[in-house]
Protein backbone atom coordinates (compact mmCIF):
# COMPACT_ATOMS: atom_id res chain seq x y z
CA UNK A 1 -83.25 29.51 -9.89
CA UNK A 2 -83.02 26.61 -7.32
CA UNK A 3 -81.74 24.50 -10.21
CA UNK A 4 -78.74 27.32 -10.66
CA UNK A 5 -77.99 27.16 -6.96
CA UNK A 6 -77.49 24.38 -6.74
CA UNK A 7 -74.60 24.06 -9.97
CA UNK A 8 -72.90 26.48 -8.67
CA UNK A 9 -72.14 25.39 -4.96
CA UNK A 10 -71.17 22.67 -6.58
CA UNK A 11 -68.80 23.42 -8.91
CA UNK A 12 -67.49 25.49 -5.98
CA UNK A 13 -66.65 22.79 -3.87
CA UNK A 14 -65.59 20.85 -7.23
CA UNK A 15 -63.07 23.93 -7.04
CA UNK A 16 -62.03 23.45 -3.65
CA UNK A 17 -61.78 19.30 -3.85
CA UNK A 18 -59.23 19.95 -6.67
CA UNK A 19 -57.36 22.84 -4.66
CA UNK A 20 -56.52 20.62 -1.92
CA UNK A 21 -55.62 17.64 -4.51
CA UNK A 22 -53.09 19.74 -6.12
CA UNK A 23 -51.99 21.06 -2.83
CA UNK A 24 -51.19 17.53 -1.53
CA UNK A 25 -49.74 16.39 -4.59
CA UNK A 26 -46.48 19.27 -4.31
CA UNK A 27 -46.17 18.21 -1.15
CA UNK A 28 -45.30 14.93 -1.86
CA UNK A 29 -43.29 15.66 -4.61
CA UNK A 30 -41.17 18.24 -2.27
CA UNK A 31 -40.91 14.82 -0.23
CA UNK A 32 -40.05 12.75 -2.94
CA UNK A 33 -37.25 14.92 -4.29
CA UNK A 34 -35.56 15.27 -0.72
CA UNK A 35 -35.31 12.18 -0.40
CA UNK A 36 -33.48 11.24 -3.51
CA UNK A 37 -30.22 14.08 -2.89
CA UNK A 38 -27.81 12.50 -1.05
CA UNK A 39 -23.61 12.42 -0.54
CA UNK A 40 -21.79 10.12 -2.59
CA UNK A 41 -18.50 9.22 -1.28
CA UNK A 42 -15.62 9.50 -3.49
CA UNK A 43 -13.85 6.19 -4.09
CA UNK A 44 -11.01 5.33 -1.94
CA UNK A 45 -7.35 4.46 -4.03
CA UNK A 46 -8.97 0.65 -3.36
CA UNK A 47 -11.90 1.15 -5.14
CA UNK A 48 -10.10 3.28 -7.66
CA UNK A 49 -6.71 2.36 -8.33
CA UNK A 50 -5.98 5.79 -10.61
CA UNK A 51 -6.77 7.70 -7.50
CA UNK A 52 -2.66 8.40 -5.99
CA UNK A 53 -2.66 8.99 -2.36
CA UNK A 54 0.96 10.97 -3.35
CA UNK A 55 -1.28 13.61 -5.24
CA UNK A 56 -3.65 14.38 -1.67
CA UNK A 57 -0.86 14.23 0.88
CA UNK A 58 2.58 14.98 1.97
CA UNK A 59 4.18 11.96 2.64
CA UNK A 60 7.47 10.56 1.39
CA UNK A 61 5.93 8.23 -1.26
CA UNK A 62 7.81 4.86 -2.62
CA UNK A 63 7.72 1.97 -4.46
CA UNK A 64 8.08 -2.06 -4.37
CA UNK A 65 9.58 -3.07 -7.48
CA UNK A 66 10.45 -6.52 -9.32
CA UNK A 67 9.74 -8.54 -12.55
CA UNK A 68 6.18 -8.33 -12.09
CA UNK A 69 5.81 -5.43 -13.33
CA UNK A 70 7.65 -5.89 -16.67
CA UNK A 71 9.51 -3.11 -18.45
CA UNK A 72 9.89 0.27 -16.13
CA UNK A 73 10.56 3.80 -18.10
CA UNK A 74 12.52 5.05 -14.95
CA UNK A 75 13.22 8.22 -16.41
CA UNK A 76 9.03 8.61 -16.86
CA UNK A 77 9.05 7.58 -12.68
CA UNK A 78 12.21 9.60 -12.06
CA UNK A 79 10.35 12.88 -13.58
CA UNK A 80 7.40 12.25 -10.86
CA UNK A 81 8.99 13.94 -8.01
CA UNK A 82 6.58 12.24 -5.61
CA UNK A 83 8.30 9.24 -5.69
CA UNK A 84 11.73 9.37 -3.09
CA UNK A 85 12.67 5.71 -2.95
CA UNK A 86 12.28 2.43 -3.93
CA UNK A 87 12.89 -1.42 -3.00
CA UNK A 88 14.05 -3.44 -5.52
CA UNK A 89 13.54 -7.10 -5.40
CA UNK A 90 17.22 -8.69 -6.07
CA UNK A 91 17.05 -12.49 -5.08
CA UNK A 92 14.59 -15.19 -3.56
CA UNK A 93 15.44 -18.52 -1.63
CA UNK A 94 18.88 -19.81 -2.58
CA UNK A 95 18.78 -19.77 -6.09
CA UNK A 96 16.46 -17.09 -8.12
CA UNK A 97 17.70 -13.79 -9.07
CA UNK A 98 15.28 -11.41 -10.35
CA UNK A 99 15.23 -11.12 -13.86
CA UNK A 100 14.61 -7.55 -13.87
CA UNK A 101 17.41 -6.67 -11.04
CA UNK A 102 20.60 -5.23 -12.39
CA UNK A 103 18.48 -2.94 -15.28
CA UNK A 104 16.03 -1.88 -12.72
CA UNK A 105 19.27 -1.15 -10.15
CA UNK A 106 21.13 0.77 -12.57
CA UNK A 107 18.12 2.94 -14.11
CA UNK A 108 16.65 3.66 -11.00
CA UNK A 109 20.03 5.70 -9.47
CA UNK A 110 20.37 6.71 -13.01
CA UNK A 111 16.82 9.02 -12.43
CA UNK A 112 17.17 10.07 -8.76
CA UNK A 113 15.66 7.52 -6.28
CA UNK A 114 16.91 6.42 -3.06
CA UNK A 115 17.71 2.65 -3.93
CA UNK A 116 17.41 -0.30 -1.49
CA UNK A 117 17.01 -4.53 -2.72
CA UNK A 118 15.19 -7.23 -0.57
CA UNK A 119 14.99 -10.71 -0.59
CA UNK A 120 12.32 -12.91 -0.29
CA UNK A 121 13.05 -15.47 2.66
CA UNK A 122 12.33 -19.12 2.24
CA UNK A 123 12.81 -20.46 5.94
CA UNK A 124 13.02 -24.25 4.85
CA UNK A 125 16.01 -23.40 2.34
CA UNK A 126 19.40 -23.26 3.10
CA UNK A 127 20.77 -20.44 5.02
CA UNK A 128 23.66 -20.15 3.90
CA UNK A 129 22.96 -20.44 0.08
CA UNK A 130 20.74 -17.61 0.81
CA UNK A 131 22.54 -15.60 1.92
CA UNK A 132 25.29 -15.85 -0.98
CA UNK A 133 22.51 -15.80 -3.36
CA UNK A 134 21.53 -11.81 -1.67
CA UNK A 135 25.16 -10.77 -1.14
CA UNK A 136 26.29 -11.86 -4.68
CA UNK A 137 23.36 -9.06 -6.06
CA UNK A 138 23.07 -6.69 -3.29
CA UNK A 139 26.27 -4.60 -3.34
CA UNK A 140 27.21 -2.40 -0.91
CA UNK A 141 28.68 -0.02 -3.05
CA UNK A 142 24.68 0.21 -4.91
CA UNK A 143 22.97 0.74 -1.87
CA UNK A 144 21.48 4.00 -0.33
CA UNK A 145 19.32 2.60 1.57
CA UNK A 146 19.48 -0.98 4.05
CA UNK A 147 18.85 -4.29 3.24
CA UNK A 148 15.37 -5.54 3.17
CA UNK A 149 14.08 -8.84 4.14
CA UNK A 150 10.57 -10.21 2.67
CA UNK A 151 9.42 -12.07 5.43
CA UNK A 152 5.70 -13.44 4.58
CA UNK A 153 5.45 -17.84 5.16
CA UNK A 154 6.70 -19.81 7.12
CA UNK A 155 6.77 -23.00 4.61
CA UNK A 156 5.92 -26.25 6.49
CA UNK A 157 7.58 -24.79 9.95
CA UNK A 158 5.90 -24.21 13.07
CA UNK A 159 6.23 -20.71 14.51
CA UNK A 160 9.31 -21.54 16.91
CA UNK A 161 10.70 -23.58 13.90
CA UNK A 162 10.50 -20.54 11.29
CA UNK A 163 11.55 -18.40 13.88
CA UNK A 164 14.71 -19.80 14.82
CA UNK A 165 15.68 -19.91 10.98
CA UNK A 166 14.46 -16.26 10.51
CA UNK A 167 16.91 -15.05 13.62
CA UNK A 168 19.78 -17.04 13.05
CA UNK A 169 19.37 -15.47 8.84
CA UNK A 170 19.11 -12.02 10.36
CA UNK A 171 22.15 -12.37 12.27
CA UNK A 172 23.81 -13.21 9.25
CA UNK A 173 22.53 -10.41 7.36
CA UNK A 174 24.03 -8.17 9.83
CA UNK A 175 27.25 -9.74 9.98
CA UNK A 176 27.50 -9.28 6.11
CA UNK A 177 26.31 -5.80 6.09
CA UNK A 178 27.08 -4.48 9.37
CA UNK A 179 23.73 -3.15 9.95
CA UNK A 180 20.37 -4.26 10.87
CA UNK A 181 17.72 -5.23 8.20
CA UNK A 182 14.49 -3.90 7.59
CA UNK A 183 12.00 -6.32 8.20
CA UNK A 184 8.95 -6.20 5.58
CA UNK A 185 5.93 -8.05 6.34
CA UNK A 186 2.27 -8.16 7.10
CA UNK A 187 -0.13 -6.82 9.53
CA UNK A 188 -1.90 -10.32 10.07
CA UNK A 189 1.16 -12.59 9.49
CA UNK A 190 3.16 -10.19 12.42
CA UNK A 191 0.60 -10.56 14.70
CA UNK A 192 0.23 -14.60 14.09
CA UNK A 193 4.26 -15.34 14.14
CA UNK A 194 6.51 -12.06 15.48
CA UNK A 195 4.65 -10.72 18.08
CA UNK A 196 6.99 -8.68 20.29
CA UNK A 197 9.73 -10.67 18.73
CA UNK A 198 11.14 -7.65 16.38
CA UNK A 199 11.61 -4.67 18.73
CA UNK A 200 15.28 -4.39 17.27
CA UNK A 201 14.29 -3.82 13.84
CA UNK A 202 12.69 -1.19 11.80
CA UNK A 203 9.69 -2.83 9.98
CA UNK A 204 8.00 -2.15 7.00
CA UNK A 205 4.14 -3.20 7.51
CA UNK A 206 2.07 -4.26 4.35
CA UNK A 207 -1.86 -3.94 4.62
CA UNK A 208 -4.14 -2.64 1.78
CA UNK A 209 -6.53 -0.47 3.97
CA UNK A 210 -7.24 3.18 3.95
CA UNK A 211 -6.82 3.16 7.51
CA UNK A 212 -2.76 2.65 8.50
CA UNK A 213 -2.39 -0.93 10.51
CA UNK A 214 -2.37 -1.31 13.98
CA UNK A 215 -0.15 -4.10 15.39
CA UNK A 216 -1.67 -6.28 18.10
CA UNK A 217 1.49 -5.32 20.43
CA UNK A 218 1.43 -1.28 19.32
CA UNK A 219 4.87 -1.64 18.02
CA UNK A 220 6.17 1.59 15.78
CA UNK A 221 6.98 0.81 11.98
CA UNK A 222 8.70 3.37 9.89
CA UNK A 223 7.13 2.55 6.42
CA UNK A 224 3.32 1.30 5.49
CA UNK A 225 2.39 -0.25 2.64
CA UNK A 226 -0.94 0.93 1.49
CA UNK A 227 -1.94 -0.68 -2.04
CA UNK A 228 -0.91 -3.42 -4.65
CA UNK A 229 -2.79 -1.67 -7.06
CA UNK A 230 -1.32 1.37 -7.52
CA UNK A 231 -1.08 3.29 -10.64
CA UNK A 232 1.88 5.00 -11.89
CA UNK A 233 3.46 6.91 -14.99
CA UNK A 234 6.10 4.75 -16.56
CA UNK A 235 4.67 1.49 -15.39
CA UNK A 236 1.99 -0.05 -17.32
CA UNK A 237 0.59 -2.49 -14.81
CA UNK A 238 0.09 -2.51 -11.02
CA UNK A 239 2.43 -1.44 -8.78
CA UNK A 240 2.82 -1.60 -4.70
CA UNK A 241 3.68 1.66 -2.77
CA UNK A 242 4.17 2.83 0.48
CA UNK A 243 5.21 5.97 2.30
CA UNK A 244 7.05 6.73 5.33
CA UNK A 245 5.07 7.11 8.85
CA UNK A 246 4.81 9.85 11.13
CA UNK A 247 7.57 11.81 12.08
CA UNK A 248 10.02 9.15 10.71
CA UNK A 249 12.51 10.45 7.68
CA UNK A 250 13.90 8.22 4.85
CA UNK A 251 17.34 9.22 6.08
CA UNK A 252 16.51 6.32 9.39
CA UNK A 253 17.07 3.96 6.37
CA UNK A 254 20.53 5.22 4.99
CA UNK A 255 22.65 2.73 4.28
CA UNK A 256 25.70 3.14 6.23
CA UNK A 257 29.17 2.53 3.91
């Protein structure tokens, strides 16, 4: 009888041993699965390139366009209703002409964009030659929307050096087209070389962020340019695009005939 006793207090607290076990073992496996559910961020249109800022927003939405990106179906770009303007790269230094210009030009008023050209300034070139080189390509008569000047090294000049030759360029700009320029560039370039030297002149402000820029002297800009890597129907490689700040309007660009 003693013998009994005794097997059976201890397969009670046999019992109770494993209770607690199993007890303490859910616990930790409630603990172990709250720890593993977490928030995953969705990727940002610069860790995801087919994500289009023009499908979350209501910005005007544009485009940077040139050789680079090859053969354009404009009438596949012109159906995308997202897309208001573009810049078309027409000439560089005092020679090149884009190869991709005069098609580009003529398909994209063809399929309903606003249509402005830029030039790509070489400050050590010749002035004047540069400014023939633009004027021969950018015609009036083809523009809706101002001249643009691509304004991102300053060669072998020192900032007062590649200043002077910017200004005295941008004068003649204006003198040829009776209007001021827009001035594209970048955040960290601006803040290096043009600091407070640009109030005059509507700027368009490249920086791939998913934050808009801030310029070191607070200045306004009317257009940002968000990504290089942009994805669009028509084009089959990368594209840059930008849209218009704030309470600005396209029509602050019109070009004036």
């Amino acid at each position: 009888m003693r013998k009994l006793t005794i097997f059976l207090i201890l397969c009670l607290c046999c019992m109770a041993v494993t209770d607690v076990d199993a007890r303490t073992r859910k616990k930790k496996k409630t603990r172990r699965r709250a720890k593993v559910t977490r928030v995953v961020a969705k990727p940002t249109i610069h860790e995801n390139p087919y994500v289009c800022c023009e499908d979350t927003c209501e910005h005007v939405h544009g485009l940077d366009m040139s050789h680079y990106q090859g053969e354009v179906f404009w009438e596949t770009i012109g159906e995308n209703t997202k897309m208001a303007y573009v810049y078309l790269k027409a000439t560089e230094g005092g020679d090149r002409i884009d190869s991709k210009y005069e098609r580009n030009i003529d398909l994209a008023h063809r399929y309903g964009l606003k249509v402005g050209s830029y030039h790509f300034f070489r400050p050590m070139s010749d002035l004047q030659q540069q400014l023939e080189n633009f004027t021969t390509q950018c015609l009036p008569g083809e523009q809706d929307l101002i001249p643009m000047l691509d304004v991102e090294t300053v060669g072998k000049l020192s900032t007062e050096e590649f200043c002077d030759s910017l200004f005295k360029f941008l004068d003649m700009l204006e003198e040829a087209y009776h209007q001021k320029p827009l001035i594209y560039t970048f955040r960290n370039f601006y803040n290096k070389h043009l600091l407070g030297k640009l109030d005059d002149y509507q700027l368009m402000v490249a920086m791939y962020a998913d934050e808009p820029p801030v310029l070191a002297d607070n200045r306004d800009y009317i257009i940002w340019q968000y990504t290089s890597k942009g994805r669009i129907r028509g084009v089959g490689g990368l594209v840059d695009k930008s849209y218009i700040m704030g309470d600005h309007k396209l029509r602050e660009l019109r070009f004036i005939h």
